[in-house]
Protein backbone atom coordinates (compact mmCIF):
# COMPACT_ATOMS: atom_id res chain seq x y z
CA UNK A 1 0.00 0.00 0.00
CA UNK A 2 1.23 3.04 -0.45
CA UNK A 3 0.34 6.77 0.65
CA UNK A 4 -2.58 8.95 -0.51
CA UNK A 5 -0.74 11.70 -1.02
CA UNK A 6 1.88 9.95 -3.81
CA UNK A 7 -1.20 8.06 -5.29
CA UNK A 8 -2.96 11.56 -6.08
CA UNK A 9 0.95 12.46 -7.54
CA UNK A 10 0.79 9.36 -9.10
CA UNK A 11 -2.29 9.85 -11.02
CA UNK A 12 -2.06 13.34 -11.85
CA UNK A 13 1.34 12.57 -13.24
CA UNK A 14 -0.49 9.56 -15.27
CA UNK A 15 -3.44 12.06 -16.43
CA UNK A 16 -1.23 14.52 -17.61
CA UNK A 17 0.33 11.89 -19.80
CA UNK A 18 -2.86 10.70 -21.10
CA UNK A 19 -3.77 14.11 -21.95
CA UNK A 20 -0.51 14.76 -23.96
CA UNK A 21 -0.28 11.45 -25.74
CA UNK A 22 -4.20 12.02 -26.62
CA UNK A 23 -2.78 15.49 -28.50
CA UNK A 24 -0.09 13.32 -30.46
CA UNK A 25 -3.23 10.64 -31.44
CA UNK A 26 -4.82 13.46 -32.72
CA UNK A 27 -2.15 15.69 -34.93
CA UNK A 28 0.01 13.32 -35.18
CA UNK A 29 1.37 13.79 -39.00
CA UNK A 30 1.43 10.19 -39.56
CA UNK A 31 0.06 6.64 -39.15
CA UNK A 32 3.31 5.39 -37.86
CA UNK A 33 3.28 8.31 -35.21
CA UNK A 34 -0.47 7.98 -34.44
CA UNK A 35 0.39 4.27 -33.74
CA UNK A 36 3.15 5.54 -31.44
CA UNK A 37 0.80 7.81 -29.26
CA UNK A 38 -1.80 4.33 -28.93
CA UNK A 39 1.24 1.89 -27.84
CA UNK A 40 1.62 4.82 -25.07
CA UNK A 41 -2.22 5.14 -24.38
CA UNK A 42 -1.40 0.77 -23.80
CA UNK A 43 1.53 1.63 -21.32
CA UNK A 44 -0.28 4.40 -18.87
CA UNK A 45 -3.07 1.97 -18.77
CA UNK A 46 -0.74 -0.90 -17.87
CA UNK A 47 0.42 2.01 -15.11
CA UNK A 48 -2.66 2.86 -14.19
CA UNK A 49 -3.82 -0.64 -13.22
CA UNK A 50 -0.55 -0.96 -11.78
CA UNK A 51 -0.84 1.23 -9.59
CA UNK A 52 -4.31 0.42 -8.68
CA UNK A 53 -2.80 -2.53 -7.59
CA UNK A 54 -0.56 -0.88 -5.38
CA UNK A 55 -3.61 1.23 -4.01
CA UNK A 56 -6.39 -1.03 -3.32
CA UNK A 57 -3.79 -4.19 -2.93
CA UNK A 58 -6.36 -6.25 -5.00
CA UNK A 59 -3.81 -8.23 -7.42
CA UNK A 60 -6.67 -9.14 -10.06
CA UNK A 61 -5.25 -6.08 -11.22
CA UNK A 62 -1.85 -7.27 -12.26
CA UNK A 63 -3.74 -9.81 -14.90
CA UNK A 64 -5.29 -6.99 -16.53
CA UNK A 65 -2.08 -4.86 -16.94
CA UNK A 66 -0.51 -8.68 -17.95
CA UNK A 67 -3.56 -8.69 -20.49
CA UNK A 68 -3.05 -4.91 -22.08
CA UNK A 69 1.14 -5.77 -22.44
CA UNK A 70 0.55 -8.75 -24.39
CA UNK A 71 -2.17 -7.20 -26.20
CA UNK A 72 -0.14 -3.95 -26.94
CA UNK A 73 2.96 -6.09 -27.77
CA UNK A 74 1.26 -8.14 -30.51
CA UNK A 75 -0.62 -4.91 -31.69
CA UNK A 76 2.83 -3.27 -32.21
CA UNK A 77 4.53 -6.19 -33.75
CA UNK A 78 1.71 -6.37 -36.24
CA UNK A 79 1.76 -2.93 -37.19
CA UNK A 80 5.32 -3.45 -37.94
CA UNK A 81 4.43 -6.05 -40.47
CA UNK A 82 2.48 -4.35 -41.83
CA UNK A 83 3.93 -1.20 -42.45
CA UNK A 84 7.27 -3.26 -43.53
CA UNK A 85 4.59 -4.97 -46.50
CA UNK A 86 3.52 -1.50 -47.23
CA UNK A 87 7.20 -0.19 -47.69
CA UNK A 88 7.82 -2.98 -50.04
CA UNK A 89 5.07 -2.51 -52.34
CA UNK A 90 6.23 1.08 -52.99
């Protein structure tokens, strides 16, 4: 458990971040960097149920921050395909 006071740092730190990265989803100039700013959106939420974790001490938390990394990892890795098929076409 740790102390109200660094959760609400914590969290405001991990808003914050959201809120920037949310700008780059939105003007980012292209697909690669728009995919960039959504692998970050995947890694504050893996921090945010981290922490929750580390807040409420419920670890059913951990499998759903397990969950979003595998899920982000694959998402990434398939974008790269992609985008290397899309490269090679040109």
């Amino acid at each position: 458990m740790i102390p109200d006071l660094m959760a609400t740092h914590l969290l405001i730190g991990l808003v914050l971040g959201l809120l920037l990265t949310g700008v780059r989803l939105v003007i980012g100039p292209g697909v690669a960097d728009r995919f960039v700013a959504l692998d970050m959106l995947t890694v504050l939420a893996i921090a945010i149920a981290a922490m929750t974790t580390l807040v409420t001490g419920r670890k059913e938390f951990l499998d759903i921050s397990l969950g979003l990394a595998v899920t982000g990892f694959v998402a990434t890795a398939a974008l790269a395909v992609f985008l290397e098929r899309k490269e090679g076409s040109e």
